[in-house]
N, C-alpha and C. Protein backbone atom coordinates (compact mmCIF):
# COMPACT_ATOMS: atom_id res chain seq x y z
N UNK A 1 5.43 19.77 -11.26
CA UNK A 1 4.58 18.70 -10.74
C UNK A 1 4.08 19.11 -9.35
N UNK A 2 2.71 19.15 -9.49
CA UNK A 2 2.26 19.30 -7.79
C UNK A 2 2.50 18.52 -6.87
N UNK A 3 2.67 19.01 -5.38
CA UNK A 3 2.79 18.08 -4.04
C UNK A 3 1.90 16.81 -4.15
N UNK A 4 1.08 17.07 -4.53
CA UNK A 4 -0.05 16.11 -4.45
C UNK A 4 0.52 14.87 -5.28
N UNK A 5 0.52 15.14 -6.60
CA UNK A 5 1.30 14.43 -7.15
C UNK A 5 2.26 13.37 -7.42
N UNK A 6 3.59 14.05 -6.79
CA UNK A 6 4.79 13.88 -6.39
C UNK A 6 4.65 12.66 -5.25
N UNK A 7 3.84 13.14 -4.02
CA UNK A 7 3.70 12.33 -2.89
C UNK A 7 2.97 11.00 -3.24
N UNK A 8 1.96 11.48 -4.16
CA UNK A 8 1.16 10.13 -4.82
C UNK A 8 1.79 9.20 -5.35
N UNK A 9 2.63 9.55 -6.05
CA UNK A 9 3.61 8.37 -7.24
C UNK A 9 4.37 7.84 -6.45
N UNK A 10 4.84 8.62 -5.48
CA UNK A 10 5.88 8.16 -4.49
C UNK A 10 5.21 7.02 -3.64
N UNK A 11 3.78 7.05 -3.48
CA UNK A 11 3.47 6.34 -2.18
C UNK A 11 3.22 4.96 -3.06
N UNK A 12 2.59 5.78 -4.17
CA UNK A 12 2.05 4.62 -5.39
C UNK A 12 3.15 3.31 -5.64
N UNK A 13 4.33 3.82 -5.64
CA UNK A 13 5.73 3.27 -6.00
C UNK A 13 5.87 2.52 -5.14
N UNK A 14 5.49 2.91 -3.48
CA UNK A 14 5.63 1.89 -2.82
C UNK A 14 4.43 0.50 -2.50
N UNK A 15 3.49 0.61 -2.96
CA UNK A 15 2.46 0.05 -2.89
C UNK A 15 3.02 -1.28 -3.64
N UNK A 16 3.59 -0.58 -4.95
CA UNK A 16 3.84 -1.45 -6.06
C UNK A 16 4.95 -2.65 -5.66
N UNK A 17 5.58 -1.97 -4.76
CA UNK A 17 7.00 -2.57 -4.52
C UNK A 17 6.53 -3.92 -3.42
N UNK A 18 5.44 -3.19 -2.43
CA UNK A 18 4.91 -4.16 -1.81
C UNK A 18 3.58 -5.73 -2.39
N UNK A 19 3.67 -5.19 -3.55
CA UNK A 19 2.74 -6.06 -4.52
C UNK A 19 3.99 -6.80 -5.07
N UNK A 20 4.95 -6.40 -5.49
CA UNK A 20 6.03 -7.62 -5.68
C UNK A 20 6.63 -8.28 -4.48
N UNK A 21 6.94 -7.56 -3.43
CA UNK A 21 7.42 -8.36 -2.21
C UNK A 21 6.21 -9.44 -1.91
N UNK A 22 4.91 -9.13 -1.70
CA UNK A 22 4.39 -10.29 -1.54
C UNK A 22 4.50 -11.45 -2.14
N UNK A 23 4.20 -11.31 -3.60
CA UNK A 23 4.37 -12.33 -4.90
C UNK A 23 5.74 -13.30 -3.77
N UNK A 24 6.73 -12.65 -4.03
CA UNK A 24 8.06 -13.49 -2.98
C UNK A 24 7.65 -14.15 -1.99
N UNK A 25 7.12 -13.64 -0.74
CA UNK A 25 6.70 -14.02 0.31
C UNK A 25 5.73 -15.27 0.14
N UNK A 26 5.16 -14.94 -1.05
CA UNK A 26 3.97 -16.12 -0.95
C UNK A 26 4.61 -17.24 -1.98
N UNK A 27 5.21 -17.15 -2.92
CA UNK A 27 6.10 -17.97 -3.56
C UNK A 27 7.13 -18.69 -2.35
N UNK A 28 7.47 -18.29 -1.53
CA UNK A 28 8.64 -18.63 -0.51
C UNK A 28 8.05 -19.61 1.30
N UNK A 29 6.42 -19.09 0.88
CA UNK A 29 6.09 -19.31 2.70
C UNK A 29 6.33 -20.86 2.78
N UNK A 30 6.43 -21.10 4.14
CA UNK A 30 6.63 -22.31 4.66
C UNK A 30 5.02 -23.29 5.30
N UNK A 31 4.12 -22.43 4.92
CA UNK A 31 2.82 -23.11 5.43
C UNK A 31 2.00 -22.47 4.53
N UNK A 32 0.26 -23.27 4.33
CA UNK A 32 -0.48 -22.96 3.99
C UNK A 32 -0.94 -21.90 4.03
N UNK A 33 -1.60 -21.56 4.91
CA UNK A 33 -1.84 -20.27 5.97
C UNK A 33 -1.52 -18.81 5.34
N UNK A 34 0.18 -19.03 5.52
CA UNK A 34 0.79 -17.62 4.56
C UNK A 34 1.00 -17.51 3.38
N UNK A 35 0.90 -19.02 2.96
CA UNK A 35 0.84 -19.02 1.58
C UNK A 35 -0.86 -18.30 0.74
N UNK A 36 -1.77 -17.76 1.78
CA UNK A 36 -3.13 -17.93 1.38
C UNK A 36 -3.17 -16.57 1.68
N UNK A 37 -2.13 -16.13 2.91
CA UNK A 37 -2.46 -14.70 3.53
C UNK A 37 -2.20 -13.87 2.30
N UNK A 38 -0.91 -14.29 2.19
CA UNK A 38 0.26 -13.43 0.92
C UNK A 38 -0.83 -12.81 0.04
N UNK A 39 -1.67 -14.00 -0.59
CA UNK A 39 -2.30 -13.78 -1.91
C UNK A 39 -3.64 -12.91 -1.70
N UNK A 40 -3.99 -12.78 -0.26
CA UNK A 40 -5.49 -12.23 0.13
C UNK A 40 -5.01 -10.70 0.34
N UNK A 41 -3.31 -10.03 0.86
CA UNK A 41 -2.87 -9.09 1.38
C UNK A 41 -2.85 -8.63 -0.25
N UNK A 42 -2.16 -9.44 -0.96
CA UNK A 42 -1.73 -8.82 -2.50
C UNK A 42 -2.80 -8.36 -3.09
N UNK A 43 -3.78 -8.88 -2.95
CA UNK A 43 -4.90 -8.46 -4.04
C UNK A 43 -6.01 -7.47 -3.92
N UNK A 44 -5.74 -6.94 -1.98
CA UNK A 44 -6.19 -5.95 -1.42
C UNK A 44 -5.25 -4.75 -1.36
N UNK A 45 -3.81 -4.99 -1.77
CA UNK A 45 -2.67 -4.22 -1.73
C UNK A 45 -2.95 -3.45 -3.38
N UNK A 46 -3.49 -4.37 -3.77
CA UNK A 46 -3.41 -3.86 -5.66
C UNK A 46 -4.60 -2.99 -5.72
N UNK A 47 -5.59 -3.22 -5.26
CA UNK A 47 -7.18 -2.59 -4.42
C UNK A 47 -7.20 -1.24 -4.71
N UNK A 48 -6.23 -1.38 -3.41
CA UNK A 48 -6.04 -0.20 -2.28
C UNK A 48 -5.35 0.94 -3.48
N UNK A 49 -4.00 0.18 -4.59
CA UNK A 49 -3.03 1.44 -4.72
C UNK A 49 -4.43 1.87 -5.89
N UNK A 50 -4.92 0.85 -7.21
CA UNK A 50 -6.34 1.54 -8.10
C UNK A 50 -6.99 2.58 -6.86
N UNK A 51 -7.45 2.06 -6.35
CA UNK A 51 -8.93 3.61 -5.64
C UNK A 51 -7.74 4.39 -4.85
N UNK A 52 -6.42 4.55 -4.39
CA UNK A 52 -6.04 6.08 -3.95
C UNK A 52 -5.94 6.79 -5.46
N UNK A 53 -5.11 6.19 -6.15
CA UNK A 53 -4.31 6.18 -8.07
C UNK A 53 -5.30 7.30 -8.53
N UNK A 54 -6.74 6.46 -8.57
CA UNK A 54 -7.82 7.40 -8.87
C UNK A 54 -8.76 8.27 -8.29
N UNK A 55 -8.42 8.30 -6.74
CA UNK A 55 -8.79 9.74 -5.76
C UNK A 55 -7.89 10.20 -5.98
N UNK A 56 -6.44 10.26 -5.77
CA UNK A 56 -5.81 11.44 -6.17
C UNK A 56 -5.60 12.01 -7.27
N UNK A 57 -6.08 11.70 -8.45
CA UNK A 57 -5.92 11.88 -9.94
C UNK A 57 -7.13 12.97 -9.85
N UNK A 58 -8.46 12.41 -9.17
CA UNK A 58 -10.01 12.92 -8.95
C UNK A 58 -9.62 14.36 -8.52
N UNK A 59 -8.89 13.95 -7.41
CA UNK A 59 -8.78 15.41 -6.42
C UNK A 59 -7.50 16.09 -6.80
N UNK A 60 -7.09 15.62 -7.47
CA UNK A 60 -5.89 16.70 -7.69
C UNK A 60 -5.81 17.30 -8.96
N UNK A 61 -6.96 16.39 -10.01
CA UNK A 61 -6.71 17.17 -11.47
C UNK A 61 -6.03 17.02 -12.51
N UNK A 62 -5.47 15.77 -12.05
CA UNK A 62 -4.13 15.28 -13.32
C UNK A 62 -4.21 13.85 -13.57
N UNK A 63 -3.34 13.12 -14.23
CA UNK A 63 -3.63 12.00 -14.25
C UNK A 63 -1.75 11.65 -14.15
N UNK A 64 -1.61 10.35 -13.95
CA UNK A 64 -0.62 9.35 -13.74
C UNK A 64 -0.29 9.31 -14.59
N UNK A 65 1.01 9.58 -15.82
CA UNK A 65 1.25 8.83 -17.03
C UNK A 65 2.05 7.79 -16.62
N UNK A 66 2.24 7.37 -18.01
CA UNK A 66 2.63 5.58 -18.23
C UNK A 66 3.93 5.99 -17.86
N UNK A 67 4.69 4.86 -17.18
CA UNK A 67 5.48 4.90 -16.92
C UNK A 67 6.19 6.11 -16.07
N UNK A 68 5.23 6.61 -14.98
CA UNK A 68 5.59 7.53 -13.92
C UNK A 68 5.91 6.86 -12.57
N UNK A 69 5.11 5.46 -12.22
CA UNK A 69 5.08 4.99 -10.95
C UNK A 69 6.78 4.38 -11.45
N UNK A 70 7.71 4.16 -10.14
CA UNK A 70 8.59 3.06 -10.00
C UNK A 70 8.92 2.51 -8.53
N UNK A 71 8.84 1.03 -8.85
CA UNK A 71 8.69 0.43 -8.14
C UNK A 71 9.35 0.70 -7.24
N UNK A 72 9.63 0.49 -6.11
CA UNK A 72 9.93 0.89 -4.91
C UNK A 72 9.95 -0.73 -3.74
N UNK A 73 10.67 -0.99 -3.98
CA UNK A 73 10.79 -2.52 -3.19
C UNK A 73 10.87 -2.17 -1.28
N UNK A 74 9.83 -2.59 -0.38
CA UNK A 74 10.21 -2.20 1.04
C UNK A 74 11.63 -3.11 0.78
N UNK A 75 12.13 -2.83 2.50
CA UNK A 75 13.65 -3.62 2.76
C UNK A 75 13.34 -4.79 3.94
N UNK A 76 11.78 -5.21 3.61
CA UNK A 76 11.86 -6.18 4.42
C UNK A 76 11.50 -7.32 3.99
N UNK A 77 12.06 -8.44 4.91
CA UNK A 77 12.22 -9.89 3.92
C UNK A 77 11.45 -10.78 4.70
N UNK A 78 10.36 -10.47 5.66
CA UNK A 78 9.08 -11.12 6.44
C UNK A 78 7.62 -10.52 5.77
N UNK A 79 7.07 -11.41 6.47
CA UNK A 79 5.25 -10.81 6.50
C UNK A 79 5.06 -9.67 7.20
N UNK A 80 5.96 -9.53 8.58
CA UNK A 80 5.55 -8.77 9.32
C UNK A 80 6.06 -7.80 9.57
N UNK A 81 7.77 -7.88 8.88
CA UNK A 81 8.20 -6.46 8.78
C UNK A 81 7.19 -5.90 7.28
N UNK A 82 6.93 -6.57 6.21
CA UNK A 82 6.51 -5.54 5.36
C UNK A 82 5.13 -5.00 6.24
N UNK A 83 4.77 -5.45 7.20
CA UNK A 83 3.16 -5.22 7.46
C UNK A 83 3.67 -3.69 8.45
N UNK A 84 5.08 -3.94 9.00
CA UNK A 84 5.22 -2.90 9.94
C UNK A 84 5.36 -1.48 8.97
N UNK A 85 6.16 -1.90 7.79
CA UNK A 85 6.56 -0.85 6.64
C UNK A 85 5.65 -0.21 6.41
N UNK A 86 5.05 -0.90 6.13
CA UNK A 86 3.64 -0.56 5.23
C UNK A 86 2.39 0.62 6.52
N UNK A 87 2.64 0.15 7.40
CA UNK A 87 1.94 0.78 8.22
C UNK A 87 2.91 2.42 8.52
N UNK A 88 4.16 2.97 8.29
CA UNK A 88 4.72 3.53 8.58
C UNK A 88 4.56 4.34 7.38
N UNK A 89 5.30 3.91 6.45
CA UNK A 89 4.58 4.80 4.88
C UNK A 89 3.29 4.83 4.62
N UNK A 90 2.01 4.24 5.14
CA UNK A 90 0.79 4.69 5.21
C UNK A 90 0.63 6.17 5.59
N UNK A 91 1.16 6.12 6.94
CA UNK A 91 1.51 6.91 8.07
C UNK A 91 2.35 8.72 7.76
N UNK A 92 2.92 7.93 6.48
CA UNK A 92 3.80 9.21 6.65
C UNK A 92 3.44 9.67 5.21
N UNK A 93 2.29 9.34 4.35
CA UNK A 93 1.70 9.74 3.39
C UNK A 93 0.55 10.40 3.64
N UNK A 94 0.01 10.03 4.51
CA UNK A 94 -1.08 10.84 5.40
C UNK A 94 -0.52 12.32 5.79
N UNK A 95 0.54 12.13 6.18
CA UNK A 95 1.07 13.50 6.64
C UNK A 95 1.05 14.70 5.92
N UNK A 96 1.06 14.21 4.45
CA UNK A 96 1.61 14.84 3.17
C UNK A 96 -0.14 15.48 2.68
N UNK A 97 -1.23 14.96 2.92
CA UNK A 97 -2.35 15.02 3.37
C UNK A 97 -3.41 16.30 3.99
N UNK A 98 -3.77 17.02 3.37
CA UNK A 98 -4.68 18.30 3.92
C UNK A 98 -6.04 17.77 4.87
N UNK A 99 -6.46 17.96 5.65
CA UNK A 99 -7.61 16.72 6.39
C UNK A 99 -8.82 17.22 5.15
N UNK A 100 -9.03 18.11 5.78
CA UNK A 100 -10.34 18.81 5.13
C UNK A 100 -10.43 18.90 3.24
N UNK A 101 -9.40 19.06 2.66
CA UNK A 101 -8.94 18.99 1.25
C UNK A 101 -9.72 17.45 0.78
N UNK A 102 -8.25 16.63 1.52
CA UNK A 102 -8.06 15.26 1.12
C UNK A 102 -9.05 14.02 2.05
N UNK A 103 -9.93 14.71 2.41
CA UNK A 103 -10.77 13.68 3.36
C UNK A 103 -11.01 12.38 2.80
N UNK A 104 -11.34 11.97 1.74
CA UNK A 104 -11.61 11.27 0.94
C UNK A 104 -10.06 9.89 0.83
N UNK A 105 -9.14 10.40 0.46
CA UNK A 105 -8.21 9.85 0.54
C UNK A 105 -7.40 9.43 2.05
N UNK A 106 -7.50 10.59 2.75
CA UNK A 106 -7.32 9.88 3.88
C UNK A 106 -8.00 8.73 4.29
N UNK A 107 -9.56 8.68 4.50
CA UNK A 107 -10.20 7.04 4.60
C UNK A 107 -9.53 6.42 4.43
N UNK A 108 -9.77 6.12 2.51
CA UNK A 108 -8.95 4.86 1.89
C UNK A 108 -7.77 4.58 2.76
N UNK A 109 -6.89 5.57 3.17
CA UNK A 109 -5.93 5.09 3.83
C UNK A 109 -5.81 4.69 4.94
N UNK A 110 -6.76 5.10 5.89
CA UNK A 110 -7.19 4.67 7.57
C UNK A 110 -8.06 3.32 6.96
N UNK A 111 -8.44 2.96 5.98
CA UNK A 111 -9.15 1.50 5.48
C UNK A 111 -7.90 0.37 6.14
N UNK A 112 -7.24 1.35 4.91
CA UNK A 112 -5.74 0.21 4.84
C UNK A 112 -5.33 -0.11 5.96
N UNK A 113 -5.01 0.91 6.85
CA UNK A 113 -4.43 0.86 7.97
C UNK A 113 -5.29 -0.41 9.57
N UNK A 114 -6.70 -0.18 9.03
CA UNK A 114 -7.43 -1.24 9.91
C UNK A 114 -6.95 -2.62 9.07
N UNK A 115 -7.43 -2.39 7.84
CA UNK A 115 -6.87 -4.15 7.58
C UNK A 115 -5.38 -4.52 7.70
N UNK A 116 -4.60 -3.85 7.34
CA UNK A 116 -3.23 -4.19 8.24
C UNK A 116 -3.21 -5.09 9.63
N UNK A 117 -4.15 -4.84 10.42
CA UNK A 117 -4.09 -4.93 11.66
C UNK A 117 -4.49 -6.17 11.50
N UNK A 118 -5.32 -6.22 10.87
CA UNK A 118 -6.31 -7.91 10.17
C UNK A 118 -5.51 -8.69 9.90
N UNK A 119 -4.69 -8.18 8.99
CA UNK A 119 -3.70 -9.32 8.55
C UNK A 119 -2.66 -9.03 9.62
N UNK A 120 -2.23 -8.56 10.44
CA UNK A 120 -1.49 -8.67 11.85
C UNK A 120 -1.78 -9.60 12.43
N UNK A 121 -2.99 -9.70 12.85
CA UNK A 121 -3.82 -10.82 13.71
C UNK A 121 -3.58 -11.70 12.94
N UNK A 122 -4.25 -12.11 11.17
CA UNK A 122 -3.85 -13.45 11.02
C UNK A 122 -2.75 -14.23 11.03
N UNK A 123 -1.86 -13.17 10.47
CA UNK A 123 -0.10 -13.38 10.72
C UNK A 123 0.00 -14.59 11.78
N UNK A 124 -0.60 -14.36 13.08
CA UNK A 124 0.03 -15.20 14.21
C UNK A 124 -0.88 -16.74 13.81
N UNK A 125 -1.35 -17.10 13.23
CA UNK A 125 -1.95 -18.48 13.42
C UNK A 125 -1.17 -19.40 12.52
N UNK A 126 -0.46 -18.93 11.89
CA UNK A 126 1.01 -19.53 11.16
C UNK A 126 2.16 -20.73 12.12
């Protein structure tokens, strides 16, 4: 299995894990607000993992089989630690990352990384 690969499913896994932690978070919030964020973060979280799923499949030449991703749950039990998580495994999937190769995929991921910040900011009006 190529690097490319390997790092993909891995990051993929966590994407996934963060698409169920939200489901929780937003099943659980104590106000409107996060109850609305949860569902706006989730459905840009599900977005985000389709268009890397299929740039790295594009650029690397292979495809995902069924039952390769596993879920991968972060270990945090807020909005804002998963937002910190999430920004850190962004971070350290990038690394894994050729600039000039993977230009394409990096974006998507500097995308993610600005709306993070978005939903950072909305975080506080809770």
């Amino acid at each position: 299995m190529s690097t490319l690969k390997k790092d993909s499913i891995e990051f993929l896994s966590i994407l996934e894990g963060n698409h169920q932690l939200l489901k929780g978070l937003h099943w659980n919030s104590g106000c409107k607000a996060e109850h609305l964020l949860t569902d706006d973060i989730d459905e840009a979280i599900l977005e985000y993992e389709d268009k890397i799923a299929e740039n790295v499949m594009g650029n690397g030449g292979f495809r995902i089989g069924v039952g390769e991703l596993k879920t991968m749950l972060p270990s945090a039990k807020s909005l804002t630690d998963m937002l910190n998580e999430l920004e850190t495994d962004v971070k350290k999937f990038k690394t894994t990352l050729v600039e000039d190769k993977h230009a394409g995929i990096i974006n998507i991921l500097d995308d993610l990384l600005t709306e993070s910040n978005t939903w950072r900011y909305l975080k506080t009006f809770n």
